[in-house]
Protein backbone atom coordinates (compact mmCIF):
# COMPACT_ATOMS: atom_id res chain seq x y z
CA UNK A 1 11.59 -14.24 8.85
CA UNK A 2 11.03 -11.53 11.35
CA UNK A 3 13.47 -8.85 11.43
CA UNK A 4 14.83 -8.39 15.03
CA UNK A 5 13.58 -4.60 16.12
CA UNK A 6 14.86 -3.86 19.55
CA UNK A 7 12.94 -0.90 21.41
CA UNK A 8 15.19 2.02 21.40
CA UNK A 9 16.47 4.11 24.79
CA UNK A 10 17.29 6.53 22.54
CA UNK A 11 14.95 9.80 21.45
CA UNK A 12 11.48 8.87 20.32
CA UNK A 13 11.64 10.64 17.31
CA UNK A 14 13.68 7.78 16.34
CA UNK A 15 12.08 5.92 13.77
CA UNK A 16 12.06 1.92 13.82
CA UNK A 17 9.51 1.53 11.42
CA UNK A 18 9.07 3.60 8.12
CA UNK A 19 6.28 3.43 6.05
CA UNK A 20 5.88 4.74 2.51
CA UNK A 21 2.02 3.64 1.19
CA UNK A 22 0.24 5.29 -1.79
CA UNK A 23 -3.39 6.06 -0.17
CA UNK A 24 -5.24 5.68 2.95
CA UNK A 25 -5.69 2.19 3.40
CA UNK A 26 -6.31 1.09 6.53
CA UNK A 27 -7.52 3.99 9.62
CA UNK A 28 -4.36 4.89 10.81
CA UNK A 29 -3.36 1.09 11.11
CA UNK A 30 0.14 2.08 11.27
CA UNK A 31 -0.79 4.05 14.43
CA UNK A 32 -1.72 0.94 15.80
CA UNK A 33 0.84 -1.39 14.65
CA UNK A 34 3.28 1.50 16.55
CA UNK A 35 0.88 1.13 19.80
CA UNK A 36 1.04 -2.84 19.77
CA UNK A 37 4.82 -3.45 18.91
CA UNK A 38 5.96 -0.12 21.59
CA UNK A 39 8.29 1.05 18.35
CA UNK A 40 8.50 4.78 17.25
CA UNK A 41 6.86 5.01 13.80
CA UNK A 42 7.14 7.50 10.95
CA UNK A 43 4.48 7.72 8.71
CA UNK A 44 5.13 9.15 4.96
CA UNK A 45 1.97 7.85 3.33
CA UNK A 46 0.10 9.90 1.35
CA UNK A 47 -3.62 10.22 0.29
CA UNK A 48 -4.29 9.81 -3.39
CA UNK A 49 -0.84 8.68 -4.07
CA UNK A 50 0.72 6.22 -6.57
CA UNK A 51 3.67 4.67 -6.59
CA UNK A 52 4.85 6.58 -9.85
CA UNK A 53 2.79 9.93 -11.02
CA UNK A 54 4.99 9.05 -14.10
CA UNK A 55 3.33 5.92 -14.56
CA UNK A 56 -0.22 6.80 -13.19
CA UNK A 57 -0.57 10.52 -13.09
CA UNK A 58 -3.89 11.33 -11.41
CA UNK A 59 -5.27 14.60 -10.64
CA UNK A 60 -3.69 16.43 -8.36
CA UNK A 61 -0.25 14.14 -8.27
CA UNK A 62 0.38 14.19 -4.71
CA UNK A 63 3.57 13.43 -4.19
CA UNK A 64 4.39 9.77 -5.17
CA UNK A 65 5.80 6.83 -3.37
CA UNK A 66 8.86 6.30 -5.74
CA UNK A 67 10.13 10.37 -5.69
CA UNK A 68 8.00 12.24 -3.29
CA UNK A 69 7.19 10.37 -0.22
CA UNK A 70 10.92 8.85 -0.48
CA UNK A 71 12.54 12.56 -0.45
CA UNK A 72 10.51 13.16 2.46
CA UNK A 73 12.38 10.22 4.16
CA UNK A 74 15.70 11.37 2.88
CA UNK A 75 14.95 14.86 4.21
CA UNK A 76 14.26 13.20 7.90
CA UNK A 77 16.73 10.54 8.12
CA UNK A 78 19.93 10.96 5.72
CA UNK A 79 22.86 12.94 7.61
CA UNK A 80 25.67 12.45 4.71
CA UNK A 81 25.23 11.05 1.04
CA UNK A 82 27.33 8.18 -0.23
CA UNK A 83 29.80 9.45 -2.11
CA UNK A 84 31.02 5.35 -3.23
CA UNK A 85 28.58 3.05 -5.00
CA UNK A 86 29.57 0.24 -2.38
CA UNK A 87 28.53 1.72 0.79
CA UNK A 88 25.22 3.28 1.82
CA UNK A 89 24.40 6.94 2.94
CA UNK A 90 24.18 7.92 6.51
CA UNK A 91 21.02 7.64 8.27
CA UNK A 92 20.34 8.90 11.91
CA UNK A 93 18.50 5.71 12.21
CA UNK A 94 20.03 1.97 12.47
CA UNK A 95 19.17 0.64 9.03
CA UNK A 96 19.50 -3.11 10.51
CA UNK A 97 16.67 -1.82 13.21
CA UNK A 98 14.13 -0.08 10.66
CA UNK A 99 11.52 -1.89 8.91
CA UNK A 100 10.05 -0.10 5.77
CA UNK A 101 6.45 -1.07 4.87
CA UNK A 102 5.13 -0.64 1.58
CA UNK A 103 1.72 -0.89 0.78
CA UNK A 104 0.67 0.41 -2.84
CA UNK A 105 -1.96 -0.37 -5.38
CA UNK A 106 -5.24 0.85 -4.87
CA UNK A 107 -4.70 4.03 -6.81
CA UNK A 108 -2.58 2.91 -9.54
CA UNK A 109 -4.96 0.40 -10.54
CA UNK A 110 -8.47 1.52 -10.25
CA UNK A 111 -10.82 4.43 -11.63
CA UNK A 112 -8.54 6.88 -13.38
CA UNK A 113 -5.71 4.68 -13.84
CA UNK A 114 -5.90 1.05 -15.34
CA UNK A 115 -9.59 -0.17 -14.74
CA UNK A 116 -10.68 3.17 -16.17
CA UNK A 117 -8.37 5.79 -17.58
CA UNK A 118 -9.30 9.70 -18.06
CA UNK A 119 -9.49 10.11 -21.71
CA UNK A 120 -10.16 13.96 -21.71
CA UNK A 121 -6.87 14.94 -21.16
CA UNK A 122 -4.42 16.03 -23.89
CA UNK A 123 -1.98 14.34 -24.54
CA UNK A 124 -4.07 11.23 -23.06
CA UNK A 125 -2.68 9.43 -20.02
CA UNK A 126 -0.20 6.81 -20.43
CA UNK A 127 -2.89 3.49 -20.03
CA UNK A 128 -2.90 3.30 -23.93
CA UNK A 129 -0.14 2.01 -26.05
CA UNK A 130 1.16 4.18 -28.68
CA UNK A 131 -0.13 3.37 -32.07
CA UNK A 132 2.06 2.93 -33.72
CA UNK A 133 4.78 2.10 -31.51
CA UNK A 134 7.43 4.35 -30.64
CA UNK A 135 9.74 0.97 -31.93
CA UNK A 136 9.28 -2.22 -31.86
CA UNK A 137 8.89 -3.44 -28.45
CA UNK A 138 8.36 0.00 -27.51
CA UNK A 139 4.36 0.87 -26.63
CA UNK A 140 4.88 3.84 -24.19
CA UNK A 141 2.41 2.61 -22.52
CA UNK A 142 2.02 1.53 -18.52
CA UNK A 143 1.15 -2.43 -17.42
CA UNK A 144 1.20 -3.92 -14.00
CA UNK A 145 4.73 -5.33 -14.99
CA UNK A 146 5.55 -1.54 -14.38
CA UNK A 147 3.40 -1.11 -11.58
CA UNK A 148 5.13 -4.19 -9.84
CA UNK A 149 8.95 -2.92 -10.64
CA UNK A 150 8.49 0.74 -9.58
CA UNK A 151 7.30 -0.84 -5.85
CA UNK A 152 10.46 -3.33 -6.45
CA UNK A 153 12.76 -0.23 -7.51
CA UNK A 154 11.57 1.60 -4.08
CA UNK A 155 13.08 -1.07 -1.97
CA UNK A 156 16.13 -1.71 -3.66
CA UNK A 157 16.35 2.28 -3.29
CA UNK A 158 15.82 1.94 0.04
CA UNK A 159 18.48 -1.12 0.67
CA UNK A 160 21.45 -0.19 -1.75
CA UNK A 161 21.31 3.80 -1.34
CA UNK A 162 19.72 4.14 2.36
CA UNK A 163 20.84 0.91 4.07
CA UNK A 164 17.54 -0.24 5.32
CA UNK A 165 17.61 -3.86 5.58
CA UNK A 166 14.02 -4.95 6.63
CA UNK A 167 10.77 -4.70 4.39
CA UNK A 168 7.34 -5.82 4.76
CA UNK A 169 5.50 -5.63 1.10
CA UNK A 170 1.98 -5.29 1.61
CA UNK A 171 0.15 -6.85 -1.70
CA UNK A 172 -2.70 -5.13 -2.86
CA UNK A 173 -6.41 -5.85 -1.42
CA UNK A 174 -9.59 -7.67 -2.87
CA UNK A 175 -10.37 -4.80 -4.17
CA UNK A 176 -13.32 -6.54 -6.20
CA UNK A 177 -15.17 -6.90 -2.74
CA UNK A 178 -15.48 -3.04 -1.67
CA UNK A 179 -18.37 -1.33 -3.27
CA UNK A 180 -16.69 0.93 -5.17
CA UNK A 181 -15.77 -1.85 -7.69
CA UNK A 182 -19.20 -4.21 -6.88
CA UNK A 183 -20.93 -5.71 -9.83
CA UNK A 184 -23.57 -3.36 -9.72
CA UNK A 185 -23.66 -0.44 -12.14
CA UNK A 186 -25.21 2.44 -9.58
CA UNK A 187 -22.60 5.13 -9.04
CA UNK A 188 -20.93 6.05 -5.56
CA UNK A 189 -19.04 9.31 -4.42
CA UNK A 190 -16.17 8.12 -6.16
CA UNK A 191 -17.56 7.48 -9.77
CA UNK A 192 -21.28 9.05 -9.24
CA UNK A 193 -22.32 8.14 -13.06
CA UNK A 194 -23.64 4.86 -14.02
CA UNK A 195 -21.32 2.05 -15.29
CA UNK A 196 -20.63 -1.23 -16.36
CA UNK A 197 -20.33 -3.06 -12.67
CA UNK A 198 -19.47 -6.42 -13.73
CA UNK A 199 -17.28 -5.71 -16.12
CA UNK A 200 -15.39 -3.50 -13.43
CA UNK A 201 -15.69 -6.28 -10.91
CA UNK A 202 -14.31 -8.78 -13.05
CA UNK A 203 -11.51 -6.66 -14.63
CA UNK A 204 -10.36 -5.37 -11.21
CA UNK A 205 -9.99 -8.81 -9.91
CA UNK A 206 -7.43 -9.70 -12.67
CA UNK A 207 -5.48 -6.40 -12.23
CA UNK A 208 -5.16 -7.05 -8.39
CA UNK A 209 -4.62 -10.69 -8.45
CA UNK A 210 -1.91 -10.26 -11.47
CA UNK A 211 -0.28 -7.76 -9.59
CA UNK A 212 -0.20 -9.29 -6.57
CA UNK A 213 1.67 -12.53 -8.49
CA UNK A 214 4.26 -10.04 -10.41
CA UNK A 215 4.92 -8.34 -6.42
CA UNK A 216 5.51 -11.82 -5.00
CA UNK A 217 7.72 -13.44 -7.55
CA UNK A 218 9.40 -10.28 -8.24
CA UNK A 219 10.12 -9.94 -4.68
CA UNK A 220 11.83 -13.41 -4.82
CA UNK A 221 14.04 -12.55 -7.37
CA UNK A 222 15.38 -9.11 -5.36
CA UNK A 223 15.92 -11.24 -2.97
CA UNK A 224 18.69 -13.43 -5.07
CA UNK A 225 19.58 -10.10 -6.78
CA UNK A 226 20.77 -8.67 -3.43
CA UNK A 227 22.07 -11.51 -1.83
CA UNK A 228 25.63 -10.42 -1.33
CA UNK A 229 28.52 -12.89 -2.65
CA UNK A 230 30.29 -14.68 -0.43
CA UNK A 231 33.16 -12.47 -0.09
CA UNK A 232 31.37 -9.55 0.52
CA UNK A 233 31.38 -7.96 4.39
CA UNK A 234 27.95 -6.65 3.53
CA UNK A 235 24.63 -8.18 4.92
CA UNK A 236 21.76 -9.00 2.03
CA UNK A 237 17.90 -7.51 2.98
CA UNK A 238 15.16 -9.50 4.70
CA UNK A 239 12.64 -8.88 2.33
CA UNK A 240 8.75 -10.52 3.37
CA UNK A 241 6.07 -10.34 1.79
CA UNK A 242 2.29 -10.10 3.78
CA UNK A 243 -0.47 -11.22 1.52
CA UNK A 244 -3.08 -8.83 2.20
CA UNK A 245 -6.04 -10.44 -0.19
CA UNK A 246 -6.01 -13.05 1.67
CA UNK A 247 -6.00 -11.86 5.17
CA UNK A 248 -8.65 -9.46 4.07
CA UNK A 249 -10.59 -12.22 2.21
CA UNK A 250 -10.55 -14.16 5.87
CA UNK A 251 -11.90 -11.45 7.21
CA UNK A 252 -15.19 -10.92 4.71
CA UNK A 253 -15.52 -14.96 5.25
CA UNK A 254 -15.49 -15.03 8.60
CA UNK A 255 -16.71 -11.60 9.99
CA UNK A 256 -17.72 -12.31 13.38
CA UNK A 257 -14.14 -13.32 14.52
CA UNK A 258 -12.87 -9.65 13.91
CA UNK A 259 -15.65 -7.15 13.95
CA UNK A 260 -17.33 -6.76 17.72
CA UNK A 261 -19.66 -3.53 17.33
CA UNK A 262 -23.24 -3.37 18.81
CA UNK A 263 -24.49 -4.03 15.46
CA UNK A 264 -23.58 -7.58 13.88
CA UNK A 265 -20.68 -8.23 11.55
CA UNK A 266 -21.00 -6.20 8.45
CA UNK A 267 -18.70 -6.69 5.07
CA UNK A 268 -20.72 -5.44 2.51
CA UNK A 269 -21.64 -2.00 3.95
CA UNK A 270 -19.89 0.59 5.22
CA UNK A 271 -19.50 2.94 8.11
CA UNK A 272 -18.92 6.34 6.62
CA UNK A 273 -22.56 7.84 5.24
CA UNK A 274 -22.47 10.58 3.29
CA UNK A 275 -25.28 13.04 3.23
CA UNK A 276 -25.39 12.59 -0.56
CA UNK A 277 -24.49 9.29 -1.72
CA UNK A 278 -22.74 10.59 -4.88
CA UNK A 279 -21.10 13.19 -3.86
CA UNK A 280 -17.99 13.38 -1.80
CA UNK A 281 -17.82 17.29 -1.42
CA UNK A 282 -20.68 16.71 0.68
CA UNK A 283 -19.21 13.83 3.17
CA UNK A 284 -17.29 14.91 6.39
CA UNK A 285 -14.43 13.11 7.80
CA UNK A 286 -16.99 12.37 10.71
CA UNK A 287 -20.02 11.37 8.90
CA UNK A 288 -20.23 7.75 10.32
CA UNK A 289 -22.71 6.02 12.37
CA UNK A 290 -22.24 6.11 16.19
CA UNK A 291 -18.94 4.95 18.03
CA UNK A 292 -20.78 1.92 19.66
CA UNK A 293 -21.40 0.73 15.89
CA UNK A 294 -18.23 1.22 14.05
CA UNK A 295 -16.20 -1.45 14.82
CA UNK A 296 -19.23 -3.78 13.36
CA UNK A 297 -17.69 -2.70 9.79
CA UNK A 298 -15.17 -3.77 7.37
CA UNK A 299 -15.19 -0.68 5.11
CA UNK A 300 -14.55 2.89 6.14
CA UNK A 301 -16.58 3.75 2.67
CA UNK A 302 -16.76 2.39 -0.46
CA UNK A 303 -13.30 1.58 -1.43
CA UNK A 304 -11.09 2.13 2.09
CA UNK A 305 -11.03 -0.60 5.07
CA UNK A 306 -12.43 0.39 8.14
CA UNK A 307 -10.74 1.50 11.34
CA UNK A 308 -11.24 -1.81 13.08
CA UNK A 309 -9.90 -3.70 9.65
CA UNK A 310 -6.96 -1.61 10.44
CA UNK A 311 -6.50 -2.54 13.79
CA UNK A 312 -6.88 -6.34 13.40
CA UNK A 313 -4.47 -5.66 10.45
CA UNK A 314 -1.75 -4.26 12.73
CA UNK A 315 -2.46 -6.60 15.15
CA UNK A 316 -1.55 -9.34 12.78
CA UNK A 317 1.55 -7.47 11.39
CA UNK A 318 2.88 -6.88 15.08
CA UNK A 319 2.78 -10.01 16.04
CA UNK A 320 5.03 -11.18 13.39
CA UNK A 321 7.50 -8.08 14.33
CA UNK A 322 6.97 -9.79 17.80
CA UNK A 323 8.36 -12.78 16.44
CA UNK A 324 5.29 -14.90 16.99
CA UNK A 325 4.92 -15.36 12.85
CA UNK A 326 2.14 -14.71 10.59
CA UNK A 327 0.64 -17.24 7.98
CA UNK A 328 0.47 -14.32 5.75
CA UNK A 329 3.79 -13.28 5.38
CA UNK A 330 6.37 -15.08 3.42
């Protein structure tokens, strides 16, 4: 269900909807999905991120969704820690008004993570299980069933420490239909060297579509897990999930209903062009084809949605905030 999110007479700094996303998914949908719904929105997504640089460290480690982007959101928002385990800290923002979106996945499952781990680092990343095992039962070793209870751990976080009672869990997109992840073994300015396409396309279709499962039914059983008893004076989360495969899959099957550029309907290219192809130190942020053009694409480049994917995207999320529902979101 919808949470109710009343627009605010107070400062405009005050943030109704939070979002904490590892990556760039999506051109500044959330901009959008602030412009359609007239809420204040605060924005603590990160490029490159993961949800746990434990669990997926890649190069760089900006900061994550479970630690970094969260302390950023507890630097904003909290005015006084809890100092009882039954009662949440103090926000400056009504935690029965805020809706936290989370939206992770791309980066924790793709080239230098699951699909294809960095083995030329010592000690090696923790994709492969420890031979032997640490103890039985015990591989050392991260699997989406990780993945899937680090985004869980974030919202219970969120609920039981912060107060925040409305979520939105974006599940993680078809990520076998960007280019990046084609069946085609030619490189692109994310993995320039020549691989094994299909065997990417087909692995990275399992990864997203397992995790996406674990997400859901894990979210389900939060759900129970925080439902407060009957005695209790304390309200239980509304926890929804938006099933982002398949609103992006409606989208690649039926292009012309959501992409109106001069040129027609296009889900297999992408907008951004790069000088060289295989390089991304080369590619500007503007490096796209003309403004008249853009909106004609599904993919920024060859692994992030395009601007106008993003827009149709917040489109479809604000209208559930509106309360007008969403076949996506359970």
């Amino acid at each position: 269900m919808a949470p109710t999110l009343e627009k605010t007479t107070k400062k405009s700094t005050l943030p109704l909807i939070q979002e904490l996303m590892a990556g760039f998914l999506g051109h500044d949908h959330g901009r959008y999905l602030s412009l359609y719904t007239g809420l204040p929105f605060d924005n603590y997504a990160c490029g490159g991120a993961a949800c746990s640089n434990t669990l997926t460290p890649l190069s760089g480690s900006p900061p994550d969704v479970s630690s970094g982007q969260l302390e950023w959101f507890v630097q904003d928002h909290v005015i006084s820690n809890s100092t009882s385990s039954s009662s949440s800290s103090t926000l400056d923002i009504p935690g029965s008004e805020t809706l936290a979106l989370l939206w992770i996945g791309t980066n924790d499952l793709g080239i230098h993570s699951l699909l294809q781990p960095d083995n030329t680092t010592t000690p090696l990343p923790p994709f492969y299980p420890s031979i032997p095992p640490l103890a039985p039962g015990s591989d050392n070793a991260t699997t989406l069933t990780s993945l899937a209870n680090c985004q869980l751990s974030t919202i219970r976080t969120l609920h039981t420490t912060y107060g925040i009672q409305n979520f939105l869990l974006l599940s993680t997109i078809p990520l076998h239909l960007t280019r990046l992840y084609a069946p085609l073994d030619s490189g692109t300015i994310y993995w320039p060297q020549p691989h094994d396409g299909r065997a990417w396309n087909l692995n990275i279709f399992h990864l997203t579509t397992t995790l996406n499962s674990l997400l859901k039914s894990g979210l389900h059983s939060l759900s129970t897990e925080l439902t407060p008893t009957p005695t209790s004076t304390e309200s239980g989360p509304n926890l929804n999930f938006f099933d982002t495969y398949t609103f992006l899959s409606t989208l690649y099957v039926s292009p012309t209903s959501y992409f109106n550029g001069s040129l027609p309907a296009n889900v297999t290219g992408h907008c951004h062009q790069c000088p060289n192809a295989t390089d991304w130190r080369y590619c500007g942020i503007g490096d796209c084809v003309g403004a008249e053009e853009r909106d004609s694409f599904m993919w920024w480049d060859e692994l992030h949605p395009s601007e106008q994917t993003g827009r149709v995207l917040a489109r479809e999320v604000a209208g559930w905030v509106g309360g007008r529902g969403s076949r996506f979101v359970s």
